[in-house]
PDB file of N, CA and C in Angstrom:
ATOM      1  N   UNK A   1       0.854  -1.171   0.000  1.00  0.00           N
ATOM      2  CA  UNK A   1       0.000   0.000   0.000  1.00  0.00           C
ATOM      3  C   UNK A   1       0.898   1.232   0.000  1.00  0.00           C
ATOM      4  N   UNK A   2       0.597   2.248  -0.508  1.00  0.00           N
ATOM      5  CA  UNK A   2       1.251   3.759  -0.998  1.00  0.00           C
ATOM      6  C   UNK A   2       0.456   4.724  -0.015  1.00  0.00           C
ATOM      7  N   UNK A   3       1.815   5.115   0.703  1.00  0.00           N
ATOM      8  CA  UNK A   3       1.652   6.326   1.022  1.00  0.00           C
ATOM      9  C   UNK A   3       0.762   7.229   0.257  1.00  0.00           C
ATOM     10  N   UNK A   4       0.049   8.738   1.108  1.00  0.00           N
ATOM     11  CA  UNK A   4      -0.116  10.091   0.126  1.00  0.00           C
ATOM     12  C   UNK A   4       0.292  11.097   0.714  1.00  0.00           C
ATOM     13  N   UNK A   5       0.896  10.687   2.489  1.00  0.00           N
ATOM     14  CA  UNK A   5       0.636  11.704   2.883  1.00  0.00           C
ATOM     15  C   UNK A   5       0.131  12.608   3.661  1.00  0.00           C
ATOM     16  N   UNK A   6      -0.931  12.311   2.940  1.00  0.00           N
ATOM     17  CA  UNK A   6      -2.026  13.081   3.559  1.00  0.00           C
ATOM     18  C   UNK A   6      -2.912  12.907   4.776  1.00  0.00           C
ATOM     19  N   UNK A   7      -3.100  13.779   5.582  1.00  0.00           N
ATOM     20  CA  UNK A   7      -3.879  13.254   7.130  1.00  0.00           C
ATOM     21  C   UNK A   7      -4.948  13.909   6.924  1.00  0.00           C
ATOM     22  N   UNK A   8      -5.748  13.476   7.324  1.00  0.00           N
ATOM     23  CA  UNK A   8      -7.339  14.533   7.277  1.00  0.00           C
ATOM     24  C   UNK A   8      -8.073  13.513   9.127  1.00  0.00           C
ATOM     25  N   UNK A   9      -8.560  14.714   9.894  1.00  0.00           N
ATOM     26  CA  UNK A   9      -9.669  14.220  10.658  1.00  0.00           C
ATOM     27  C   UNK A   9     -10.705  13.996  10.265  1.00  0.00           C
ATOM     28  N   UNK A  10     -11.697  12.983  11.232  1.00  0.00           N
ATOM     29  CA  UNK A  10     -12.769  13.078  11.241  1.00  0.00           C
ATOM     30  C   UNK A  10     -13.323  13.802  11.954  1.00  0.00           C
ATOM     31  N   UNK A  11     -14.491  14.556  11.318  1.00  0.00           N
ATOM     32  CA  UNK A  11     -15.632  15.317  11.982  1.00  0.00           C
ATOM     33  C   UNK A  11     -16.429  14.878  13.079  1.00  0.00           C
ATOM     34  N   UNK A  12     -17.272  15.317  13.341  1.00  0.00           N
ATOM     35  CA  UNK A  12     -17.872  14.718  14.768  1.00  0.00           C
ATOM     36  C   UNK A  12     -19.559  13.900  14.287  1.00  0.00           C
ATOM     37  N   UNK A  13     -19.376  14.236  13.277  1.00  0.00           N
ATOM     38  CA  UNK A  13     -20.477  12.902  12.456  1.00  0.00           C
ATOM     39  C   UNK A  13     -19.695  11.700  12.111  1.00  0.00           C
ATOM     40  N   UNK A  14     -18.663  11.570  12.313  1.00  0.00           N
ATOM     41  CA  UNK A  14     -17.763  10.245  11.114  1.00  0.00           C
ATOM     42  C   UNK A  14     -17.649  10.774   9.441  1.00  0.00           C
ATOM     43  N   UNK A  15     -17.068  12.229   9.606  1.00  0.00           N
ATOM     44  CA  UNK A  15     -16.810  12.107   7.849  1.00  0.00           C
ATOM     45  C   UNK A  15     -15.405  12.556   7.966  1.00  0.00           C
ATOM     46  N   UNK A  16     -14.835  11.883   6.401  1.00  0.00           N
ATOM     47  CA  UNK A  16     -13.967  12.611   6.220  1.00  0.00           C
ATOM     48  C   UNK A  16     -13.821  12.997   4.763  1.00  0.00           C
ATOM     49  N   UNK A  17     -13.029  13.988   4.336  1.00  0.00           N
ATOM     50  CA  UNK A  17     -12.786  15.080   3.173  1.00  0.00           C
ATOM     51  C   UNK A  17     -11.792  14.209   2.345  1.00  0.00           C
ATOM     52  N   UNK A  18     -12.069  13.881   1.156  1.00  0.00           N
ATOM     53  CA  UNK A  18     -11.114  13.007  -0.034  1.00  0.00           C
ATOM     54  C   UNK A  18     -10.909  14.334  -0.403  1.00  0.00           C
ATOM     55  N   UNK A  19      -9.193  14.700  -0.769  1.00  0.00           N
ATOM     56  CA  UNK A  19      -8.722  15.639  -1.665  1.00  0.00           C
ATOM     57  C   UNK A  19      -9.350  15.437  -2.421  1.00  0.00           C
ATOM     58  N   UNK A  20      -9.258  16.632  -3.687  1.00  0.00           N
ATOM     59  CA  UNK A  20      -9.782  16.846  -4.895  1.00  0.00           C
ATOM     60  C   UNK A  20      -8.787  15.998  -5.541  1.00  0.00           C
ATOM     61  N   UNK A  21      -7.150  16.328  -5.230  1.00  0.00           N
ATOM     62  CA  UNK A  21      -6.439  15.594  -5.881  1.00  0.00           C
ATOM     63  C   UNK A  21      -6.710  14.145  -5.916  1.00  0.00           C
ATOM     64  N   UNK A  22      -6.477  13.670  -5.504  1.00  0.00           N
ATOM     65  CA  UNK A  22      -7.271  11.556  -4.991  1.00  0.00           C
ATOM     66  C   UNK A  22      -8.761  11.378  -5.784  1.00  0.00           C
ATOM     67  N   UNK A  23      -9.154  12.622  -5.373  1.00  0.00           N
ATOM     68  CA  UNK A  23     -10.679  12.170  -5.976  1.00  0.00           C
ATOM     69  C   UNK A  23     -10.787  12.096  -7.529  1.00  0.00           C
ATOM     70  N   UNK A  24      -9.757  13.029  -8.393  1.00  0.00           N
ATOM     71  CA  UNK A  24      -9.545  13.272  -9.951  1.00  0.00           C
ATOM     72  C   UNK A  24      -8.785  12.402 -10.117  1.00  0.00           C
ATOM     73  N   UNK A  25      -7.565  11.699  -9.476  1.00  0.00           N
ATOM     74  CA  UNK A  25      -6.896  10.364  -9.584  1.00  0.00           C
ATOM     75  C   UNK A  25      -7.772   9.315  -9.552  1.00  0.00           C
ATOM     76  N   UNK A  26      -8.996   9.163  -9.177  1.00  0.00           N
ATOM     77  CA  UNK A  26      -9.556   8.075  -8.957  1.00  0.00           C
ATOM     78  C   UNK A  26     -10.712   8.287 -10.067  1.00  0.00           C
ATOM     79  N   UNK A  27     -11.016   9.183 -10.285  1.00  0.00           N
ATOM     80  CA  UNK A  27     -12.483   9.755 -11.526  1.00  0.00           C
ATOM     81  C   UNK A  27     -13.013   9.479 -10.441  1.00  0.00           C
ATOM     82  N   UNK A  28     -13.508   9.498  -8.747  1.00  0.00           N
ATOM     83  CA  UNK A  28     -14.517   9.974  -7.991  1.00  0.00           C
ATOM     84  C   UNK A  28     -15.430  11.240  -8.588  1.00  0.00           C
ATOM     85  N   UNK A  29     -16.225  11.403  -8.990  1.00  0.00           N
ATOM     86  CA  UNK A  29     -17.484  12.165  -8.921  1.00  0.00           C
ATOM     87  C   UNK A  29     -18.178  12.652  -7.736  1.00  0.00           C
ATOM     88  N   UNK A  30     -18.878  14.000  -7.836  1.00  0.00           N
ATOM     89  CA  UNK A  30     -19.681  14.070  -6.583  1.00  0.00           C
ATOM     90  C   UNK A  30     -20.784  12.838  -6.664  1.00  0.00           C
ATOM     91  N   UNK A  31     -21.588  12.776  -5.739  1.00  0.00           N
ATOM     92  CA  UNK A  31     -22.891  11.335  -5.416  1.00  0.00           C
ATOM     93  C   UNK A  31     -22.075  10.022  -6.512  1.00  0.00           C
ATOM     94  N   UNK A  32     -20.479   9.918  -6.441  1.00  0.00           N
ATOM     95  CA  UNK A  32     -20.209   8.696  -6.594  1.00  0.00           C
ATOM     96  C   UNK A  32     -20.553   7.881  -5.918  1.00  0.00           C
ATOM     97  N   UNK A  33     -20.820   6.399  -5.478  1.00  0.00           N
ATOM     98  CA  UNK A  33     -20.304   5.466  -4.283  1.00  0.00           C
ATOM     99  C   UNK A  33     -19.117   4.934  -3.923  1.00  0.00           C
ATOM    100  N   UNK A  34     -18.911   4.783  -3.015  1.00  0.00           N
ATOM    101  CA  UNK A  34     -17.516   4.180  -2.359  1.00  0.00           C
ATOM    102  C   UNK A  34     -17.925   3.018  -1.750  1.00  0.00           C
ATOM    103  N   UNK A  35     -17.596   1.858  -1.786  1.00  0.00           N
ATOM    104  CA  UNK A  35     -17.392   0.560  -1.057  1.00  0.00           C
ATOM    105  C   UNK A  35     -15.920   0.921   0.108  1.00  0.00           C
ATOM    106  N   UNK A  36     -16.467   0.005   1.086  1.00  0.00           N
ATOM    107  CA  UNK A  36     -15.759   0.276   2.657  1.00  0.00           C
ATOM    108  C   UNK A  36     -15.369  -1.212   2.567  1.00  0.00           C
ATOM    109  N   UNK A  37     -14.252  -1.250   2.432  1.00  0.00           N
ATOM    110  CA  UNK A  37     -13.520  -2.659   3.093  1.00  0.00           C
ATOM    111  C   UNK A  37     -12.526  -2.613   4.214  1.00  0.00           C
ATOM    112  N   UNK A  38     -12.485  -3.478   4.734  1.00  0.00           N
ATOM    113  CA  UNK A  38     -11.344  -3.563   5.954  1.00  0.00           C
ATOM    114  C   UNK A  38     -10.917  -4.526   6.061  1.00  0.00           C
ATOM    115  N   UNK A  39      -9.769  -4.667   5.781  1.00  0.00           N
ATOM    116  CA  UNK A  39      -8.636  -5.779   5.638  1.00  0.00           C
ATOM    117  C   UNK A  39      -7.748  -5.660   7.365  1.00  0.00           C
ATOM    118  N   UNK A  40      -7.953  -7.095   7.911  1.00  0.00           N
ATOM    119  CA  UNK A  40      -6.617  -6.530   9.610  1.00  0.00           C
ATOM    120  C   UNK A  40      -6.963  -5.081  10.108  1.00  0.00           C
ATOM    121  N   UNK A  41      -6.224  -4.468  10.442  1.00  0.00           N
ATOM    122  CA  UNK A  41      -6.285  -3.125  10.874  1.00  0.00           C
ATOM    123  C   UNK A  41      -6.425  -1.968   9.705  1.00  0.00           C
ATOM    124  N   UNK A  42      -6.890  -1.930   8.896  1.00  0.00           N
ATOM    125  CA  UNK A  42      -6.632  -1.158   7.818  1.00  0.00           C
ATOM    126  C   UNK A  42      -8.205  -0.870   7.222  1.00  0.00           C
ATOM    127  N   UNK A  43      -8.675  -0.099   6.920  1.00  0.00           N
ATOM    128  CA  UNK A  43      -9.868   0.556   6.376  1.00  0.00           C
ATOM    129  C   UNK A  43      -9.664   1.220   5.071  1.00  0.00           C
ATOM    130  N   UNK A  44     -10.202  -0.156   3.929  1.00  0.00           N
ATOM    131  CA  UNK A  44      -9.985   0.502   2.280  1.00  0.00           C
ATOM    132  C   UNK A  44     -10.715   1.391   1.890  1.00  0.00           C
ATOM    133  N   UNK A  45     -10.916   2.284   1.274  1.00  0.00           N
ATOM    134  CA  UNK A  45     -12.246   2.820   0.070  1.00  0.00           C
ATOM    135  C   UNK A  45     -11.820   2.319  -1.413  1.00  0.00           C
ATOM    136  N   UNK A  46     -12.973   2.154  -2.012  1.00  0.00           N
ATOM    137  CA  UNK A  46     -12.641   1.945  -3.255  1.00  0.00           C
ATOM    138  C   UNK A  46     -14.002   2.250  -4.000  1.00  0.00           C
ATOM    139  N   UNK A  47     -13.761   2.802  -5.174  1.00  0.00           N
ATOM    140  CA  UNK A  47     -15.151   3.272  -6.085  1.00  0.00           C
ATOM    141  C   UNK A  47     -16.026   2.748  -6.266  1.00  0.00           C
ATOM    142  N   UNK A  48     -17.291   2.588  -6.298  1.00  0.00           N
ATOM    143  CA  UNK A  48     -17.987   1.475  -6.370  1.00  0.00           C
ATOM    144  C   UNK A  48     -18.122   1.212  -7.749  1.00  0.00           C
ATOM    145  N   UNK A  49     -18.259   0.029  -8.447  1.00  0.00           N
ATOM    146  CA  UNK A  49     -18.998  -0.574  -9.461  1.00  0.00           C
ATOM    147  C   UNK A  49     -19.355  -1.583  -9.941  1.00  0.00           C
ATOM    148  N   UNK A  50     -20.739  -1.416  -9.974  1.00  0.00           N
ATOM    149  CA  UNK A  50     -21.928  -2.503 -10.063  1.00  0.00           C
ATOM    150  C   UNK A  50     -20.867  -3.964 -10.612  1.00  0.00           C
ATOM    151  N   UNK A  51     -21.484  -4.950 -10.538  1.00  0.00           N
ATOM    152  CA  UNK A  51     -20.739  -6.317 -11.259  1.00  0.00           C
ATOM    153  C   UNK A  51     -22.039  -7.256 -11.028  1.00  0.00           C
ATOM    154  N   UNK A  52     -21.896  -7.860 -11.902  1.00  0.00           N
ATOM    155  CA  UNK A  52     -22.295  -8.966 -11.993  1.00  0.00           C
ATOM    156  C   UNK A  52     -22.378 -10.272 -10.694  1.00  0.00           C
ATOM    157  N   UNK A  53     -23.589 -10.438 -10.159  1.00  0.00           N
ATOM    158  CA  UNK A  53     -23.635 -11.214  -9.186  1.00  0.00           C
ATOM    159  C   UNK A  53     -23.357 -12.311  -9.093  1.00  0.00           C
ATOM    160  N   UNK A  54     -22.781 -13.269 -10.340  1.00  0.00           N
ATOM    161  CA  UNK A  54     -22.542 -14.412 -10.693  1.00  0.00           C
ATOM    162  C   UNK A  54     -20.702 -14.720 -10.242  1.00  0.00           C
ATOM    163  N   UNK A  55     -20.584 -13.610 -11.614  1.00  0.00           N
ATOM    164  CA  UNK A  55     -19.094 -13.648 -11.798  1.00  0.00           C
ATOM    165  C   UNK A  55     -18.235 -12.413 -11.865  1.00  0.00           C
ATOM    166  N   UNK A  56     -18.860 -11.608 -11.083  1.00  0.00           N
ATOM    167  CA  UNK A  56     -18.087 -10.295 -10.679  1.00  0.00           C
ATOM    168  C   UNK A  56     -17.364  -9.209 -11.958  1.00  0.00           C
ATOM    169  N   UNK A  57     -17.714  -9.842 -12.768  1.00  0.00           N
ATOM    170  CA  UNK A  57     -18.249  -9.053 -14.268  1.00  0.00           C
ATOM    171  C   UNK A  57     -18.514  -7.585 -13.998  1.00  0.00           C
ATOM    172  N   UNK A  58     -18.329  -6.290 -14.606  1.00  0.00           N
ATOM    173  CA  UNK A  58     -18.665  -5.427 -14.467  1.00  0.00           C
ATOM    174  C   UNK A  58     -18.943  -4.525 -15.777  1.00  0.00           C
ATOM    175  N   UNK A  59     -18.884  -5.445 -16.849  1.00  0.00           N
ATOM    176  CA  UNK A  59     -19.111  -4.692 -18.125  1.00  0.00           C
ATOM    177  C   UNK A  59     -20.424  -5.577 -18.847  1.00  0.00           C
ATOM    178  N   UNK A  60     -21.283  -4.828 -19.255  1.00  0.00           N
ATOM    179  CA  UNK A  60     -22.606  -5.451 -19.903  1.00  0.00           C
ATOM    180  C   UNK A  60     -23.319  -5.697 -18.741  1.00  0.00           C
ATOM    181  N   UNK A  61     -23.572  -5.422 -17.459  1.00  0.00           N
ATOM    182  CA  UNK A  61     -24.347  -5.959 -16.625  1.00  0.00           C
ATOM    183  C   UNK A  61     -25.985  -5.299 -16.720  1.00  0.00           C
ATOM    184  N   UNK A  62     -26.506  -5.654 -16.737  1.00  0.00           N
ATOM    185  CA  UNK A  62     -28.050  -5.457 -16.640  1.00  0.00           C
ATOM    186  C   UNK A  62     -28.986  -6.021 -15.057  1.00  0.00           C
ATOM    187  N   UNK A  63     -30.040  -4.979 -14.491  1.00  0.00           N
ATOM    188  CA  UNK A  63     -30.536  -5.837 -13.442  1.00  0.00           C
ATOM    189  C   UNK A  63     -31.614  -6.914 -13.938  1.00  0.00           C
ATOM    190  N   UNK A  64     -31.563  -8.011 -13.677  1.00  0.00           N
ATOM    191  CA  UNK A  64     -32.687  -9.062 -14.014  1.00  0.00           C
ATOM    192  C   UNK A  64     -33.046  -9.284 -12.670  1.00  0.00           C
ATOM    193  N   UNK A  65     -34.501  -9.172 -12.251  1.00  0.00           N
ATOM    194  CA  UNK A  65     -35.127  -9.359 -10.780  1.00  0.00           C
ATOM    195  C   UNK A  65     -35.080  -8.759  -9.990  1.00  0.00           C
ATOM    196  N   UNK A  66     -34.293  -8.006  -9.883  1.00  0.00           N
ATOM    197  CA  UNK A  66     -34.090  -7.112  -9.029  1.00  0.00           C
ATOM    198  C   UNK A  66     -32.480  -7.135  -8.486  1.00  0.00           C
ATOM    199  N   UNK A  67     -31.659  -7.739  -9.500  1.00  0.00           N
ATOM    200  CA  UNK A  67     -30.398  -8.434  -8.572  1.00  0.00           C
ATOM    201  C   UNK A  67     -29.385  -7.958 -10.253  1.00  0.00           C
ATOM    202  N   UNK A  68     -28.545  -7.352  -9.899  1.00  0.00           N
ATOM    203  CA  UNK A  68     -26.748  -7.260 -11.449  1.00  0.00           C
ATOM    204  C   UNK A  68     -26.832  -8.724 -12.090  1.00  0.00           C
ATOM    205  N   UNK A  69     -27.159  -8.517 -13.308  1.00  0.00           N
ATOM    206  CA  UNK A  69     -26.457  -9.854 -13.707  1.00  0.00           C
ATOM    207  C   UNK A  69     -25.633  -9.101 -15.181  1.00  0.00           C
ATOM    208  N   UNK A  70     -24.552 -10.040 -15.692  1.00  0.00           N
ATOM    209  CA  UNK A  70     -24.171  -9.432 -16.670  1.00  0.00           C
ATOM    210  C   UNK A  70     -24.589 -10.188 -17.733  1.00  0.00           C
ATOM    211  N   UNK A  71     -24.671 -10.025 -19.577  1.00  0.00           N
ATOM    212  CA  UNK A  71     -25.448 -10.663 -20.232  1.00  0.00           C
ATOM    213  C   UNK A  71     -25.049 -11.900 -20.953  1.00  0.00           C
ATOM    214  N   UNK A  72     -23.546 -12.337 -20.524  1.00  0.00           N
ATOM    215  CA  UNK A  72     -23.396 -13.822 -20.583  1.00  0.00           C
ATOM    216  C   UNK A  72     -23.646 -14.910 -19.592  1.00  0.00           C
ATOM    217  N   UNK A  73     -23.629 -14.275 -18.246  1.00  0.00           N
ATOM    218  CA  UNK A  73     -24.056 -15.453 -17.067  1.00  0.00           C
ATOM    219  C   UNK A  73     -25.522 -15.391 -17.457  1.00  0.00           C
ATOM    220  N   UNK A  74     -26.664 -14.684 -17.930  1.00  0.00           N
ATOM    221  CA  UNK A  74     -28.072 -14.516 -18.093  1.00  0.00           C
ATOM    222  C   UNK A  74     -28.210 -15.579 -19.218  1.00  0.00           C
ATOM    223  N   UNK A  75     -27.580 -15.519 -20.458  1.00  0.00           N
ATOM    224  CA  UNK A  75     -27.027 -16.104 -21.426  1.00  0.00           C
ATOM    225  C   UNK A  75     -27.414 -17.754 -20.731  1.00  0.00           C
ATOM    226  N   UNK A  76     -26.241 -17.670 -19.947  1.00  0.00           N
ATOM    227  CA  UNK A  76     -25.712 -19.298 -19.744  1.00  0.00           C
ATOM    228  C   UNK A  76     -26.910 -19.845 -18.843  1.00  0.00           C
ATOM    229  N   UNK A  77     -27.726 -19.084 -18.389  1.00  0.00           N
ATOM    230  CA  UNK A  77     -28.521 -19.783 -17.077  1.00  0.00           C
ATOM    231  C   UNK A  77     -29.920 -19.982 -18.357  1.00  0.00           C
ATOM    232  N   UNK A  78     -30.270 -19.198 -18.866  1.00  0.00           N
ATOM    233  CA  UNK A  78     -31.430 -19.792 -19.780  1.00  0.00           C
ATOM    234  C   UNK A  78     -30.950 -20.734 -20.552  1.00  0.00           C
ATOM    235  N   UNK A  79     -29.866 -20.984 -20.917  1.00  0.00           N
ATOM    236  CA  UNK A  79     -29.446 -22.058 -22.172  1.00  0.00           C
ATOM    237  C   UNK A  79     -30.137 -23.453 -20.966  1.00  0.00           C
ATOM    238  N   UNK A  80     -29.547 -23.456 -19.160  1.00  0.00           N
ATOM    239  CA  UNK A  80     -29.631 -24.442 -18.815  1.00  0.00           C
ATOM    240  C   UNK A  80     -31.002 -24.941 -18.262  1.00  0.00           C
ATOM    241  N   UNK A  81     -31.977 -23.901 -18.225  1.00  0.00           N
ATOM    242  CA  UNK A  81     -33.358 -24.039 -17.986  1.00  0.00           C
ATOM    243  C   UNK A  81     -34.096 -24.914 -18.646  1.00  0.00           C
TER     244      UNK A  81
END
């Protein structure tokens, strides 16, 4: 993991401020999402994006049911119906 640097507090709600710089390194958007992981002692962010509930696919995904699927696992599950 890479250094930045950078220290920022948290506020007295639990927030904290992503540089602009980090945030244009990352293509963060304002009302992006962020996924929260925590690995041992360590607390990740990472951008969110949708995938495929099958196979973690994240290109062509469509919702079927209410749930990500992408359009070859959709593909493969009607072939086996």
């Amino acid at each position: 993991m890479k250094s930045t640097g950078i220290v920022r507090r948290i506020d007295e709600l639990g927030r904290i401020v992503l540089p602009i710089e980090l945030r244009n390194k990352m293509d963060i958007k304002n009302k992006d999402s962020i996924e929260i992981f925590v690995e041992e002692d360590k607390i990740i962010l990472k951008k969110y994006v949708p995938a495929c509930l099958f196979c973690g696919n994240a290109d062509d995904v469509i919702m079927y049911k209410g749930k990500l699927v992408c359009k070859q696992c959709l593909q493969d599950m009607t072939r086996q119906a």
